[in-house]
N, C-alpha and C. Protein backbone atom coordinates (compact mmCIF):
# COMPACT_ATOMS: atom_id res chain seq x y z
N UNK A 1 9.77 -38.97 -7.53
CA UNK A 1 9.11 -37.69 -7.82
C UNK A 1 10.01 -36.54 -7.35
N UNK A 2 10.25 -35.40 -8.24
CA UNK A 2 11.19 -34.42 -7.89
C UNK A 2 10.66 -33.35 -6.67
N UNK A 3 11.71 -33.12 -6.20
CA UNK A 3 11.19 -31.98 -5.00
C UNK A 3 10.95 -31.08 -5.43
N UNK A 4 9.78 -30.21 -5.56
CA UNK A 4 9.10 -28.74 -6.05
C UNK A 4 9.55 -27.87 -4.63
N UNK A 5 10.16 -27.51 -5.10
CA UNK A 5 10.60 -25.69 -3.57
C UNK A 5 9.24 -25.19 -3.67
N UNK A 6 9.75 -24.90 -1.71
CA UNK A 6 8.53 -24.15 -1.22
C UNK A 6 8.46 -22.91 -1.58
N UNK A 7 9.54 -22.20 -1.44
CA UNK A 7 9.93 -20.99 -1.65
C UNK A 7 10.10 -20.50 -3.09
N UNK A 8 9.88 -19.07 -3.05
CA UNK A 8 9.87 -18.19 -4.01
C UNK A 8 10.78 -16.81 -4.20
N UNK A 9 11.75 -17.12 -3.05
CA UNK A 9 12.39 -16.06 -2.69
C UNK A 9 13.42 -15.52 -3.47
N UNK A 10 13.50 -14.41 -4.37
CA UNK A 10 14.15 -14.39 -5.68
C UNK A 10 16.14 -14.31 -5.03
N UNK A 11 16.59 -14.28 -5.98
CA UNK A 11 17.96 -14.34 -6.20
C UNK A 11 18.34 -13.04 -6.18
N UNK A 12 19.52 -12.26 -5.62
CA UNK A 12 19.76 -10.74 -5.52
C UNK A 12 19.52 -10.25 -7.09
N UNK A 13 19.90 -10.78 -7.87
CA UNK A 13 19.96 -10.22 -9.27
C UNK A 13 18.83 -10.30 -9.35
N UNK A 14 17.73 -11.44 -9.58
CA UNK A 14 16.48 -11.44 -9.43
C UNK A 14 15.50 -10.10 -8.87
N UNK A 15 16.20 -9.85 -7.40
CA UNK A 15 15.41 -9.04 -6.75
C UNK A 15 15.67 -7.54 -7.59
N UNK A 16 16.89 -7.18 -7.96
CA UNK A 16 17.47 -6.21 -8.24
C UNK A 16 16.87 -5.81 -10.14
N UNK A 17 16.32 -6.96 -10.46
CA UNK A 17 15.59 -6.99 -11.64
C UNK A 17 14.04 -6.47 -11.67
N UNK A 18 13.98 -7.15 -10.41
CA UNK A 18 12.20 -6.84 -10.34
C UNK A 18 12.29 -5.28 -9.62
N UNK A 19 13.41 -4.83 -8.76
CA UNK A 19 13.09 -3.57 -7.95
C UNK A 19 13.33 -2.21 -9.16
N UNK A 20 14.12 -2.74 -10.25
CA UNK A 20 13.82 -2.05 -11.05
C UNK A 20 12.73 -1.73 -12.31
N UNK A 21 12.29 -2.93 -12.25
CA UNK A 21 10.85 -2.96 -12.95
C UNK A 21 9.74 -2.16 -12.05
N UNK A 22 9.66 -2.55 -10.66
CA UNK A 22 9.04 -1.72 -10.18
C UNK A 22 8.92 -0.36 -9.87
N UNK A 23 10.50 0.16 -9.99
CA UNK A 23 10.84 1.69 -9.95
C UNK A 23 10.20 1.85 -11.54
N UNK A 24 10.07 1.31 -12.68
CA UNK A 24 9.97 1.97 -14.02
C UNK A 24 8.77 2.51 -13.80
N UNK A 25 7.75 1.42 -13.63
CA UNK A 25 6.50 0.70 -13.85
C UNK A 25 5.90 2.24 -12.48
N UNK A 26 6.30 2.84 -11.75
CA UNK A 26 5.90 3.90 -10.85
C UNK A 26 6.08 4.92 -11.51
N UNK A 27 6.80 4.74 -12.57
CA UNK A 27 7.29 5.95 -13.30
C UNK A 27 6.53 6.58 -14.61
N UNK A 28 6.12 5.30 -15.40
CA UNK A 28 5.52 5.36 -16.33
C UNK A 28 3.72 6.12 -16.69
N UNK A 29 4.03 7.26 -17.27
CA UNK A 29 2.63 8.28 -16.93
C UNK A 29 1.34 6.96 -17.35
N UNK A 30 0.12 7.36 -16.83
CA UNK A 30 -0.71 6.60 -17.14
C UNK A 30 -0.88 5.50 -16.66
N UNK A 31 0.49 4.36 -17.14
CA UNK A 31 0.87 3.35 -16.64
C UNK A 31 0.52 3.00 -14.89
N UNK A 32 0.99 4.27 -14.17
CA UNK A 32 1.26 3.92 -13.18
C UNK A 32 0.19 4.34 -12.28
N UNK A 33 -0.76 4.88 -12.74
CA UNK A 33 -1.99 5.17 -11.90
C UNK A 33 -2.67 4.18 -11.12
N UNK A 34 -2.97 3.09 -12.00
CA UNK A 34 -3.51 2.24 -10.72
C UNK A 34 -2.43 1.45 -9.74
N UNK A 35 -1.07 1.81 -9.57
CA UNK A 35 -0.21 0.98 -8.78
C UNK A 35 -0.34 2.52 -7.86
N UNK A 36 -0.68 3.43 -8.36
CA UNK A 36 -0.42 4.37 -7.30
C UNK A 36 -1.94 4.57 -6.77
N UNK A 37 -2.71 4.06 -6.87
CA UNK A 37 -4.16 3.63 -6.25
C UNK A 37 -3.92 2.70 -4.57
N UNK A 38 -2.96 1.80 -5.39
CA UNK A 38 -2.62 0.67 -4.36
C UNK A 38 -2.10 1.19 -3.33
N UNK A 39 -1.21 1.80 -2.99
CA UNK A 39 -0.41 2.91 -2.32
C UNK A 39 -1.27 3.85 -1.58
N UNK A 40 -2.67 4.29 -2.37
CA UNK A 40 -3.25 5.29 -1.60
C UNK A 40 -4.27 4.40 -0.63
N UNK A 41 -4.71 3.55 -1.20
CA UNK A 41 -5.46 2.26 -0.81
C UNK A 41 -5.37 1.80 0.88
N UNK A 42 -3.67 1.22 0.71
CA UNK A 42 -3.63 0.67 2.07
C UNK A 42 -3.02 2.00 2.92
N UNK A 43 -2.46 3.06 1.99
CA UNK A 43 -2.19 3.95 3.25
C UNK A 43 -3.64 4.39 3.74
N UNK A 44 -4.73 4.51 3.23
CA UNK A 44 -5.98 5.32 3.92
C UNK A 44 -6.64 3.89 4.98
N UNK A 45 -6.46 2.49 4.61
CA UNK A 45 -6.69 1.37 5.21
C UNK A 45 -5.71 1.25 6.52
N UNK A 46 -4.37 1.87 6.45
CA UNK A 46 -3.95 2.16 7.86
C UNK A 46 -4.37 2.95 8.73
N UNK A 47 -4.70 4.44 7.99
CA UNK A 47 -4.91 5.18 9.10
C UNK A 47 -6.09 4.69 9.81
N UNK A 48 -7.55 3.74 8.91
CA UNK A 48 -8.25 3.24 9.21
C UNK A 48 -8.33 2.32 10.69
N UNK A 49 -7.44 1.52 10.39
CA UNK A 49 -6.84 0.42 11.08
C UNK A 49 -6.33 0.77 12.62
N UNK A 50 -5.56 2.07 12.40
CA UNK A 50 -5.23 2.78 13.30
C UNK A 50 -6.14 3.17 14.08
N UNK A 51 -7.01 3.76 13.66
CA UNK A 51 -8.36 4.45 14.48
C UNK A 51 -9.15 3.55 14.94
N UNK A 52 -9.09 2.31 14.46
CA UNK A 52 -9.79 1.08 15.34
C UNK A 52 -9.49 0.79 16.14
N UNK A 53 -8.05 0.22 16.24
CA UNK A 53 -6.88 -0.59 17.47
C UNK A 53 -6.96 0.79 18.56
N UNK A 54 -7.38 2.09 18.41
CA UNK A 54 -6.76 3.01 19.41
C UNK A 54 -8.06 3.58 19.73
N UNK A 55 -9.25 2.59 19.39
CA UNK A 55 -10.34 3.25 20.67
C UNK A 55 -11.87 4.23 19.13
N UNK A 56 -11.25 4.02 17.77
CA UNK A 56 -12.10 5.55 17.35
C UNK A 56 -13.36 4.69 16.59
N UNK A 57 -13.65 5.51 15.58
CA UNK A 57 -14.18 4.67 14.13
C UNK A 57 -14.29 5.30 12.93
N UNK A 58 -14.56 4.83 12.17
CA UNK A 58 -14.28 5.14 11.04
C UNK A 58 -15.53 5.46 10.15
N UNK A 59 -15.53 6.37 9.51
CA UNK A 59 -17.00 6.36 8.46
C UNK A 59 -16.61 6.10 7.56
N UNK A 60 -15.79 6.87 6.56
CA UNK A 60 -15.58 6.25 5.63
C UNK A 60 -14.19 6.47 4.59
N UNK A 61 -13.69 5.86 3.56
CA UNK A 61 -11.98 6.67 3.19
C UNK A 61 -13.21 7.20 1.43
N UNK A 62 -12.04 7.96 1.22
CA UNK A 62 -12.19 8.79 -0.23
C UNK A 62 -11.06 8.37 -1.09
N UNK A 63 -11.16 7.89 -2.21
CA UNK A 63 -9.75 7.96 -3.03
C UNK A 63 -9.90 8.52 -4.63
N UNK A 64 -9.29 9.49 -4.97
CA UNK A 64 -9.23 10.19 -6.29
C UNK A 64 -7.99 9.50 -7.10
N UNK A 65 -8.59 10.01 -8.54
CA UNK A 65 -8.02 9.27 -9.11
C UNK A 65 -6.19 9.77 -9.36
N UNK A 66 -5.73 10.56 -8.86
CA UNK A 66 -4.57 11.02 -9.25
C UNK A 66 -3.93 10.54 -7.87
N UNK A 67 -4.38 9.57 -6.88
CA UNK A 67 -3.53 8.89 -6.31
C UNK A 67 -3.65 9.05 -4.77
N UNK A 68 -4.35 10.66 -4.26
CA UNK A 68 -4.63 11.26 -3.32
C UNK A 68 -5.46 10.19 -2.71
N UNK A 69 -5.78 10.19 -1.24
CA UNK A 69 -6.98 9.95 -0.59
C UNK A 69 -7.06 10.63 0.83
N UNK A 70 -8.20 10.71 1.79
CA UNK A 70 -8.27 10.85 2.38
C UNK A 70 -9.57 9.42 3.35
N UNK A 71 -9.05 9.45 4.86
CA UNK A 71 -10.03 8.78 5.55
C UNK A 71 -10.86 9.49 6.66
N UNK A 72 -11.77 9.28 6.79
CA UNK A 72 -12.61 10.57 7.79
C UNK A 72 -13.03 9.47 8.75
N UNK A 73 -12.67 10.01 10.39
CA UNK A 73 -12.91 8.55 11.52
C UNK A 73 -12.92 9.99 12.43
N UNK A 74 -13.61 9.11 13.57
CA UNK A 74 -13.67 9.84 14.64
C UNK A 74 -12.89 9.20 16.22
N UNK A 75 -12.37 9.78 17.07
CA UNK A 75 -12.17 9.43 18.06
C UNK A 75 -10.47 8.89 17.97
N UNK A 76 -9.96 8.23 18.83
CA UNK A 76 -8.60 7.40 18.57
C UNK A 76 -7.76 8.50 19.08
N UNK A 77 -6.06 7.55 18.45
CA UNK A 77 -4.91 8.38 19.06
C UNK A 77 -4.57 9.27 17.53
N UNK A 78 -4.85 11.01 17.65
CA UNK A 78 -4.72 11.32 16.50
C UNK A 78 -3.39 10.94 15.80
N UNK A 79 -2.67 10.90 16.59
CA UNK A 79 -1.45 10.86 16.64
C UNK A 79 -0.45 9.52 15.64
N UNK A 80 -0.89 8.30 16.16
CA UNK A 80 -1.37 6.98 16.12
C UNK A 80 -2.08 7.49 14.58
N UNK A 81 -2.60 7.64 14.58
CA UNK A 81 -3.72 7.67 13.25
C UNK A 81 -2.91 8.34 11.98
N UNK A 82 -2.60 9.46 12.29
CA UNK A 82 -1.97 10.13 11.56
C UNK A 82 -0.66 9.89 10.93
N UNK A 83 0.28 8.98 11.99
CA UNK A 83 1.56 8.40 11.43
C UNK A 83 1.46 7.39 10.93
N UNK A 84 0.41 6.09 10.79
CA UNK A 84 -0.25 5.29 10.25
C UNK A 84 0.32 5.35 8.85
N UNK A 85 -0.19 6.08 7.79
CA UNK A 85 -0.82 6.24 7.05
C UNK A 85 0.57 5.76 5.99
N UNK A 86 1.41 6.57 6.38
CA UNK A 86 2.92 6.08 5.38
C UNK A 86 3.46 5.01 5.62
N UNK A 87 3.76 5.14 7.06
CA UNK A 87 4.07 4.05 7.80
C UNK A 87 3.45 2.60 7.25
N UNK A 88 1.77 2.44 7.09
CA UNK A 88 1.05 1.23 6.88
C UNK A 88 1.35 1.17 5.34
N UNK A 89 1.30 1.91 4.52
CA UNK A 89 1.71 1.63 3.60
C UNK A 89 2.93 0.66 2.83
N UNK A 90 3.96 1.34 3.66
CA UNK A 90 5.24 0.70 3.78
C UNK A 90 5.48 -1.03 4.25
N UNK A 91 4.34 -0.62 5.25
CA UNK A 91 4.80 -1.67 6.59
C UNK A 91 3.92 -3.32 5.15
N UNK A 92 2.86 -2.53 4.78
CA UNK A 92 1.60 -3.72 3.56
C UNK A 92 2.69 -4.00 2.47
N UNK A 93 3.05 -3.08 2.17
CA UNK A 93 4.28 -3.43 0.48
C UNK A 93 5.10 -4.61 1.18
N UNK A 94 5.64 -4.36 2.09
CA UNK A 94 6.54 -5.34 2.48
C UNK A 94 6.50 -6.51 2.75
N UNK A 95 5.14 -6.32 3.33
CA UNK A 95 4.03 -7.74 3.82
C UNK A 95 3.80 -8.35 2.80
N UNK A 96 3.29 -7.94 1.61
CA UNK A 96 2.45 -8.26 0.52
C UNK A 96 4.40 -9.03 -0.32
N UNK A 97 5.30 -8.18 -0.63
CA UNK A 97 6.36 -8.88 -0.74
C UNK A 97 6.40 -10.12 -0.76
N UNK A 98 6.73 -10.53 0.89
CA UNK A 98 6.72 -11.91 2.15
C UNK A 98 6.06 -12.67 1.81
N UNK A 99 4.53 -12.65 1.44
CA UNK A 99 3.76 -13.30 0.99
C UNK A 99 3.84 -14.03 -0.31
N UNK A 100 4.65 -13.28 -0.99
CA UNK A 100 4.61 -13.58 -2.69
C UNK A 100 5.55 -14.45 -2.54
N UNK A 101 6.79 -14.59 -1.89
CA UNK A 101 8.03 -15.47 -2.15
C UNK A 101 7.60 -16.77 -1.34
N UNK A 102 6.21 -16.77 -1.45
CA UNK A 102 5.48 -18.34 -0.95
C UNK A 102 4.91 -18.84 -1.96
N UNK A 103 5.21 -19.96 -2.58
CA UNK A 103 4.80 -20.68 -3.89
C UNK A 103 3.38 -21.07 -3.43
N UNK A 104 3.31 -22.06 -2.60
CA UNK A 104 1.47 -22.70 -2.85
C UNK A 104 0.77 -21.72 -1.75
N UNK A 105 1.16 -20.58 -1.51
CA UNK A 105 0.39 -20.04 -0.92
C UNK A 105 -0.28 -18.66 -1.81
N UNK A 106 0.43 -18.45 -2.73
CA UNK A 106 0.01 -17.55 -3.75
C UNK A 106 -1.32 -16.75 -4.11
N UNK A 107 -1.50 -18.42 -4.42
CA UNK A 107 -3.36 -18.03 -4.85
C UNK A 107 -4.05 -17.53 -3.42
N UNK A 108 -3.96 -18.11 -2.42
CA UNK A 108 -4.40 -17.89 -1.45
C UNK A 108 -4.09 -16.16 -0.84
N UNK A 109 -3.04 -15.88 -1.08
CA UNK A 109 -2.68 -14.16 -0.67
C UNK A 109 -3.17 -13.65 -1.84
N UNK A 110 -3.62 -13.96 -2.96
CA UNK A 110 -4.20 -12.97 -4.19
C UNK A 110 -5.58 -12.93 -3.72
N UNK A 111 -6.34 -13.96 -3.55
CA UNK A 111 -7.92 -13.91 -2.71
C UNK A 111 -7.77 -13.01 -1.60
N UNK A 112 -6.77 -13.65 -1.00
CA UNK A 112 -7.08 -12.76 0.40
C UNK A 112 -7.11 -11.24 0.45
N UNK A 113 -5.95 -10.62 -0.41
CA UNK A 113 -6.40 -8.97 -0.77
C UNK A 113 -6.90 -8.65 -1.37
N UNK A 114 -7.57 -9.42 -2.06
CA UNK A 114 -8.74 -8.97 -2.71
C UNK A 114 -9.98 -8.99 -2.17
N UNK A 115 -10.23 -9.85 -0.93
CA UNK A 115 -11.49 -10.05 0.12
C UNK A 115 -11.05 -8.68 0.65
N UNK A 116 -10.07 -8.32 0.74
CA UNK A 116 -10.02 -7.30 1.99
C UNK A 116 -10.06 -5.84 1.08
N UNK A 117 -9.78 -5.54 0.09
CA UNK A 117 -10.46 -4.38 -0.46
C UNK A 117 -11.73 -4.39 -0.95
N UNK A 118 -12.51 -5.85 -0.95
CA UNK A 118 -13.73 -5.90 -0.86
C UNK A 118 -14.44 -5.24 0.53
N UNK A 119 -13.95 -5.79 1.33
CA UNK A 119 -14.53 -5.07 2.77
C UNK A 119 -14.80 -3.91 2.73
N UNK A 120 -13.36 -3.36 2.68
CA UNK A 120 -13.10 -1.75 2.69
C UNK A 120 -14.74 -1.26 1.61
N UNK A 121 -14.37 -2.11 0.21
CA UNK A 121 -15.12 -1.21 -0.20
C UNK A 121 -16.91 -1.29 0.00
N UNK A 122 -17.29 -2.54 0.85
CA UNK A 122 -18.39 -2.76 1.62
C UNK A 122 -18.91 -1.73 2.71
N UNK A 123 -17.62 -1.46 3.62
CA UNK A 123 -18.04 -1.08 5.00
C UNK A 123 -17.64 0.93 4.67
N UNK A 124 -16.57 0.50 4.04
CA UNK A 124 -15.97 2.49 3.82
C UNK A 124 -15.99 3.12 2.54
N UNK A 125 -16.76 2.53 1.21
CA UNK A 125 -16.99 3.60 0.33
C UNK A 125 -18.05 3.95 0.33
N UNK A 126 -18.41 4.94 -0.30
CA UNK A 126 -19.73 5.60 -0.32
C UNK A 126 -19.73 6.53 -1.67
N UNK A 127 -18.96 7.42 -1.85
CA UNK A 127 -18.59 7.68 -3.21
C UNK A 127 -18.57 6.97 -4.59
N UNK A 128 -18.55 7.46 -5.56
CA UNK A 128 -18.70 6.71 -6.59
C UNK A 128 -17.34 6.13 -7.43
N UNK A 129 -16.57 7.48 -7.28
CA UNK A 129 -14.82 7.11 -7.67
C UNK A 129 -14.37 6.32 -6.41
N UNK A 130 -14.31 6.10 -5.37
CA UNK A 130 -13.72 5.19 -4.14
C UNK A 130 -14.38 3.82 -4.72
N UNK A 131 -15.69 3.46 -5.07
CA UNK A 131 -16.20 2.45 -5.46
C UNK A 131 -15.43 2.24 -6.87
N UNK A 132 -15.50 2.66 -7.74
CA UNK A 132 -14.38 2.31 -9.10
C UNK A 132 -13.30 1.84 -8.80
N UNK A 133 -12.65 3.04 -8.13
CA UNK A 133 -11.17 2.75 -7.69
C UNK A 133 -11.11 1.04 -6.97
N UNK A 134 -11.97 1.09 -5.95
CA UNK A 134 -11.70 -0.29 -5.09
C UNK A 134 -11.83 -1.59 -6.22
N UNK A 135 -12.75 -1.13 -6.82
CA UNK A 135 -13.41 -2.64 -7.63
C UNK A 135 -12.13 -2.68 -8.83
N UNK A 136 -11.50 -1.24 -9.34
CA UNK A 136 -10.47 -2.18 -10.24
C UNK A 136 -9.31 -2.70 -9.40
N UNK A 137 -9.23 -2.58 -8.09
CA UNK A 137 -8.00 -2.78 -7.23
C UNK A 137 -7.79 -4.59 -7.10
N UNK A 138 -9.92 -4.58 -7.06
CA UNK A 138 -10.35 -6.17 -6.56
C UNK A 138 -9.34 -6.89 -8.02
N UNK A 139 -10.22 -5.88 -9.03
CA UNK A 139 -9.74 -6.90 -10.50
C UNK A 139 -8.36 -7.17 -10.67
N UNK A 140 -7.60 -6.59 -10.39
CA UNK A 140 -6.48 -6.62 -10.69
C UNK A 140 -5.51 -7.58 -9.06
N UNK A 141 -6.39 -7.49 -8.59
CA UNK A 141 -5.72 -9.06 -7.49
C UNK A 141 -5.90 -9.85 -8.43
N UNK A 142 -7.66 -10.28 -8.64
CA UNK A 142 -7.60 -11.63 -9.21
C UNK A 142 -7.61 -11.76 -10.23
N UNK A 143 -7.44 -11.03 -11.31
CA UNK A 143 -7.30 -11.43 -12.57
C UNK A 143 -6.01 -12.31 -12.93
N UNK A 144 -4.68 -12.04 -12.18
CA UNK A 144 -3.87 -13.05 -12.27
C UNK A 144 -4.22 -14.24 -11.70
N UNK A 145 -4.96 -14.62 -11.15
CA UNK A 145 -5.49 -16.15 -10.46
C UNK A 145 -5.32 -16.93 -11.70
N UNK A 146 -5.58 -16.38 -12.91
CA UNK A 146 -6.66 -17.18 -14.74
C UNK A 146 -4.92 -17.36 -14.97
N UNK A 147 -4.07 -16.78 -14.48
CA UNK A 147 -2.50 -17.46 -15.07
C UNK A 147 -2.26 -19.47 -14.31
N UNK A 148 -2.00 -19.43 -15.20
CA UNK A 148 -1.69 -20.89 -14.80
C UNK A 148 -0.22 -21.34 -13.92
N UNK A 149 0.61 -20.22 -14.36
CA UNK A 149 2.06 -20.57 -14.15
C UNK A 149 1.74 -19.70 -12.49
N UNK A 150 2.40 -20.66 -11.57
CA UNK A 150 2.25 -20.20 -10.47
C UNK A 150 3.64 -19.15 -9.71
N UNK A 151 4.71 -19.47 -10.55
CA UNK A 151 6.11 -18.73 -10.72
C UNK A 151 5.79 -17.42 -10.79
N UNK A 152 4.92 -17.40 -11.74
CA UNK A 152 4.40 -15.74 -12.62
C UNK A 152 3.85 -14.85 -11.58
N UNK A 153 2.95 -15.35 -11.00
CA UNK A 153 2.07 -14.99 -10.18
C UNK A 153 2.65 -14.74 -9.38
N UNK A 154 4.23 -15.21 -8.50
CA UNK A 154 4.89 -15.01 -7.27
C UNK A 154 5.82 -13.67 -7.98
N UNK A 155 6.05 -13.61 -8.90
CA UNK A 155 6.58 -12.73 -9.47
C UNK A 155 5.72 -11.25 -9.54
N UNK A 156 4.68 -11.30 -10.23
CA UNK A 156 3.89 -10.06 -10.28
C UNK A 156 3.96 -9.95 -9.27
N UNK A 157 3.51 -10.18 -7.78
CA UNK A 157 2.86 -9.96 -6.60
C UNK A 157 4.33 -9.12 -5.80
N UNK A 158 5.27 -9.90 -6.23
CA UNK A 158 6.26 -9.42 -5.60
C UNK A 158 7.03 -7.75 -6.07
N UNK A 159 6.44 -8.04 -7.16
CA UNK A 159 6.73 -6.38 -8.33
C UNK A 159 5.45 -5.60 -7.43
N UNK A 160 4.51 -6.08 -7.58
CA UNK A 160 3.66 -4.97 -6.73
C UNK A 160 3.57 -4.52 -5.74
N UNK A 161 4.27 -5.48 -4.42
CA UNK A 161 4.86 -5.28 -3.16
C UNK A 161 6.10 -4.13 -2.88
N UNK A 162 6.97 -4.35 -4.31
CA UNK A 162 8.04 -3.49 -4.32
C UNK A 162 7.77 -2.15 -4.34
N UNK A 163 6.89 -2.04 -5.44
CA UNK A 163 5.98 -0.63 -5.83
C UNK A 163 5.30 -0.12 -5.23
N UNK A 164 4.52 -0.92 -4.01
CA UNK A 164 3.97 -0.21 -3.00
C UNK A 164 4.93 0.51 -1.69
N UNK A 165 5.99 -0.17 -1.67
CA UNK A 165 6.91 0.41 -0.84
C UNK A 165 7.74 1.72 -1.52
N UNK A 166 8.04 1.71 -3.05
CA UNK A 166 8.61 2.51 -3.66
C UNK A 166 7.59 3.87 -3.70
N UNK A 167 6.25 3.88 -3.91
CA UNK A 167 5.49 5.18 -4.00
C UNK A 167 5.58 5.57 -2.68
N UNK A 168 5.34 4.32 -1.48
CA UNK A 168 4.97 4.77 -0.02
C UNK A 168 6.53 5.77 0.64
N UNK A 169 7.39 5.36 -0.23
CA UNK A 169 8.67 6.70 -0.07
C UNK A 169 8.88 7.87 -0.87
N UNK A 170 8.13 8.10 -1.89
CA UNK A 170 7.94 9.05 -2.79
C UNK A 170 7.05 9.80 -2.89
N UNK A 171 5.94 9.65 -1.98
CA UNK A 171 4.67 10.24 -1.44
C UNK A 171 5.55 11.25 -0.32
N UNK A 172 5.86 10.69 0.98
CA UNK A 172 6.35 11.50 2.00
C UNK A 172 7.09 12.98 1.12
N UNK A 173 7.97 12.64 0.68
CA UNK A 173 8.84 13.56 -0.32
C UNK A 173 7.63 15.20 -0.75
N UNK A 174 6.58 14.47 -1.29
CA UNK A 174 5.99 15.35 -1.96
C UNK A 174 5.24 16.97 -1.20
N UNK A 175 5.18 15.75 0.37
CA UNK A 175 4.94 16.39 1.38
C UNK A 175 5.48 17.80 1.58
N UNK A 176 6.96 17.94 1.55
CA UNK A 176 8.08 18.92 2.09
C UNK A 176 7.52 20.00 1.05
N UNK A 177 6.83 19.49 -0.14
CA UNK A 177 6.83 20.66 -0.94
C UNK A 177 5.31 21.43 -1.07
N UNK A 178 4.52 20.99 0.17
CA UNK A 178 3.22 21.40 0.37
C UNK A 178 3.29 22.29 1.76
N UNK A 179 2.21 23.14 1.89
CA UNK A 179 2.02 24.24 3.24
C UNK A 179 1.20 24.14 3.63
N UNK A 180 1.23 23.70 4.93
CA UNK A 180 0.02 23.58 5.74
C UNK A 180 -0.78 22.35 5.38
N UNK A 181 -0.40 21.42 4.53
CA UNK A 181 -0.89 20.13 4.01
C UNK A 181 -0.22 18.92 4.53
N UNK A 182 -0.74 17.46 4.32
CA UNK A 182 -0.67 16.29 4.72
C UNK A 182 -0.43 15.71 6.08
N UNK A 183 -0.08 14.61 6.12
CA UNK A 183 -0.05 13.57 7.30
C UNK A 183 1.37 14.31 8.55
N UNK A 184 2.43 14.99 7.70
CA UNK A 184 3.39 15.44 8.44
C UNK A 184 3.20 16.78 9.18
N UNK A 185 2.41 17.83 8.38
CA UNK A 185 2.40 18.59 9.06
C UNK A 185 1.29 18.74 10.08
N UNK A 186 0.20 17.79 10.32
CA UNK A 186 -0.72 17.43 11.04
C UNK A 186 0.18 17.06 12.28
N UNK A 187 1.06 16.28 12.27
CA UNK A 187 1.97 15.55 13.47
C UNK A 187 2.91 16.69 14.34
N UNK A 188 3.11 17.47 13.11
CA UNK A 188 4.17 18.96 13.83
C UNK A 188 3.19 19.43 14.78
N UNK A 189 1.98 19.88 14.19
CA UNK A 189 1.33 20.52 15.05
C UNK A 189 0.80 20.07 16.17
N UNK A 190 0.64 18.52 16.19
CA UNK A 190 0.32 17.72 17.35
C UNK A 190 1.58 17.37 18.52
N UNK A 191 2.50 17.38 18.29
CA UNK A 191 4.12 17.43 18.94
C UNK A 191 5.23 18.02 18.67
N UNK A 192 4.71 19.57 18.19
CA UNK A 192 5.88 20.39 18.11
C UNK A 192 7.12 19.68 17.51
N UNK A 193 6.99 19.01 16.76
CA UNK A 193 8.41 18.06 15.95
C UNK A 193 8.14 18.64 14.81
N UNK A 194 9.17 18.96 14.12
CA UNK A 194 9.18 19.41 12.62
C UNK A 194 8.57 18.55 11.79
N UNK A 195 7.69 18.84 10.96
CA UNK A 195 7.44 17.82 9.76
C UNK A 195 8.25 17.16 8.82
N UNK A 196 9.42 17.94 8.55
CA UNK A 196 10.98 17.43 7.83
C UNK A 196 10.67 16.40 8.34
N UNK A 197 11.08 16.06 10.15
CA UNK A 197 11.43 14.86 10.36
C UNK A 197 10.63 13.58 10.49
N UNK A 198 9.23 13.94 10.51
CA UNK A 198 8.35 13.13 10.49
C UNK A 198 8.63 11.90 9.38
N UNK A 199 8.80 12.91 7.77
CA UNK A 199 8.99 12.66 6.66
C UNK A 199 10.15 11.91 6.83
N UNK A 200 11.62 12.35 7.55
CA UNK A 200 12.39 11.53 7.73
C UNK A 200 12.44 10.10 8.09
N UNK A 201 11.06 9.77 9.53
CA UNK A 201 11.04 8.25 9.42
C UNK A 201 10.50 7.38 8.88
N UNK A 202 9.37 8.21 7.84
CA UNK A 202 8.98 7.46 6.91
C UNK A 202 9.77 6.82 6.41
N UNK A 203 10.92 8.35 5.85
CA UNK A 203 11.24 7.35 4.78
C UNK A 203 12.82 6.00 5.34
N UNK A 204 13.03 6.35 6.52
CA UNK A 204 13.99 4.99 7.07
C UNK A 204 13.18 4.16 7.17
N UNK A 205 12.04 4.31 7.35
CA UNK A 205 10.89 2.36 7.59
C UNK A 205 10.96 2.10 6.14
N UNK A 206 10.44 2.99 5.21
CA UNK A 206 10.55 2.39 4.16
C UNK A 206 11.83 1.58 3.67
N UNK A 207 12.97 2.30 3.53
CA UNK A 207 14.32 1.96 2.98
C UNK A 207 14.78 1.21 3.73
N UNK A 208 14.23 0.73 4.83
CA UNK A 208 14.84 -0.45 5.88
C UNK A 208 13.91 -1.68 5.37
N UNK A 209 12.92 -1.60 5.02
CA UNK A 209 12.22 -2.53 4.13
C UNK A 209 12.74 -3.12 3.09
């Protein structure tokens, strides 16, 4: 009986195939709305996450459909909370990656994020677009489960991992060109550090990813 590889871990050309599918596929109007859901998703699920591990809680996150979200929690390290948000983003794309270049574990990481934006959308929506948004997030985990080819499936997952790291560096960006808005300039004002640079380590976690 032939040896089936454990691994799924693509080939540089491989990778360099899919990182450009995933740069298109972020690009593409319309197209790319619900990958940029995903992106707003686990970044509002970090800052979440954040406010737990550091003492706060959480009521509940908001997500619109043009990609924005916000999470409303009380208590924690604002600080901690606030750098979260790009950061977790980054830190999940990459994770979610790792996961994919595992052959029989596949199915098992497509359930599993999909249980877990079930939660979210159990314990932290309340809105009616956060509830849409989450439930097509669920569908679109498992609707690839119904593929048979298990290759495919390590493949998509890994295109969507890419793409979550690719918006989670193209978000910060958008930042520099807002006043008095987002996650960076919240941090200036909390430690006198410029927001430029905030934006700056976003985006090295990301690109070190």
């Amino acid at each position: 009986m032939p040896n089936v590889p454990l691994s799924a871990t693509p080939s540089r050309s491989r990778f360099m195939i899919e990182l450009v599918l995933a740069f298109l596929l972020t690009r593409f109007p319309y197209i790319s709305i619900p990958f940029k859901w995903f992106e707003s998703y686990f970044h509002e699920l970090s800052h979440g996450i954040a406010t737990l591990f550091t003492g706060g809680s959480v009521s509940h996150i908001q997500l619109f459909p043009n990609g924005a979200g916000l999470c409303f929690s009380q208590g924690g390290s604002s600080i901690l909370i606030a750098y979260a948000g790009y950061f977790g983003a980054a830190l999940w794309g990459y994770s979610i990656f790792l996961m994919a270049t595992q052959k029989q574990t596949i199915r098992f990481t497509l359930t599993l994020l999909a249980l877990t934006v079930a939660a979210s959308l159990l314990f932290w929506a309340r809105d009616v677009l956060t509830v849409v948004i989450l439930s097509v997030l669920i569908i679109l985990f498992l609707l690839p489960l119904k593929l048979k080819n298990s290759s495919l499936l390590n493949t998509l997952l890994r295109i969507l991992g890419l793409m979550i790291i690719l918006n989670a560096m193209a978000s910060p960006m958008v930042l520099l060109g807002l006043s008095g808005q987002g996650d960076a300039v919240m941090l200036a004002k909390m430690t006198w550090l410029p927001a430029w640079l905030w934006v700056i380590t976003w985006l090295a976690f990301s690109g070190f990813m």
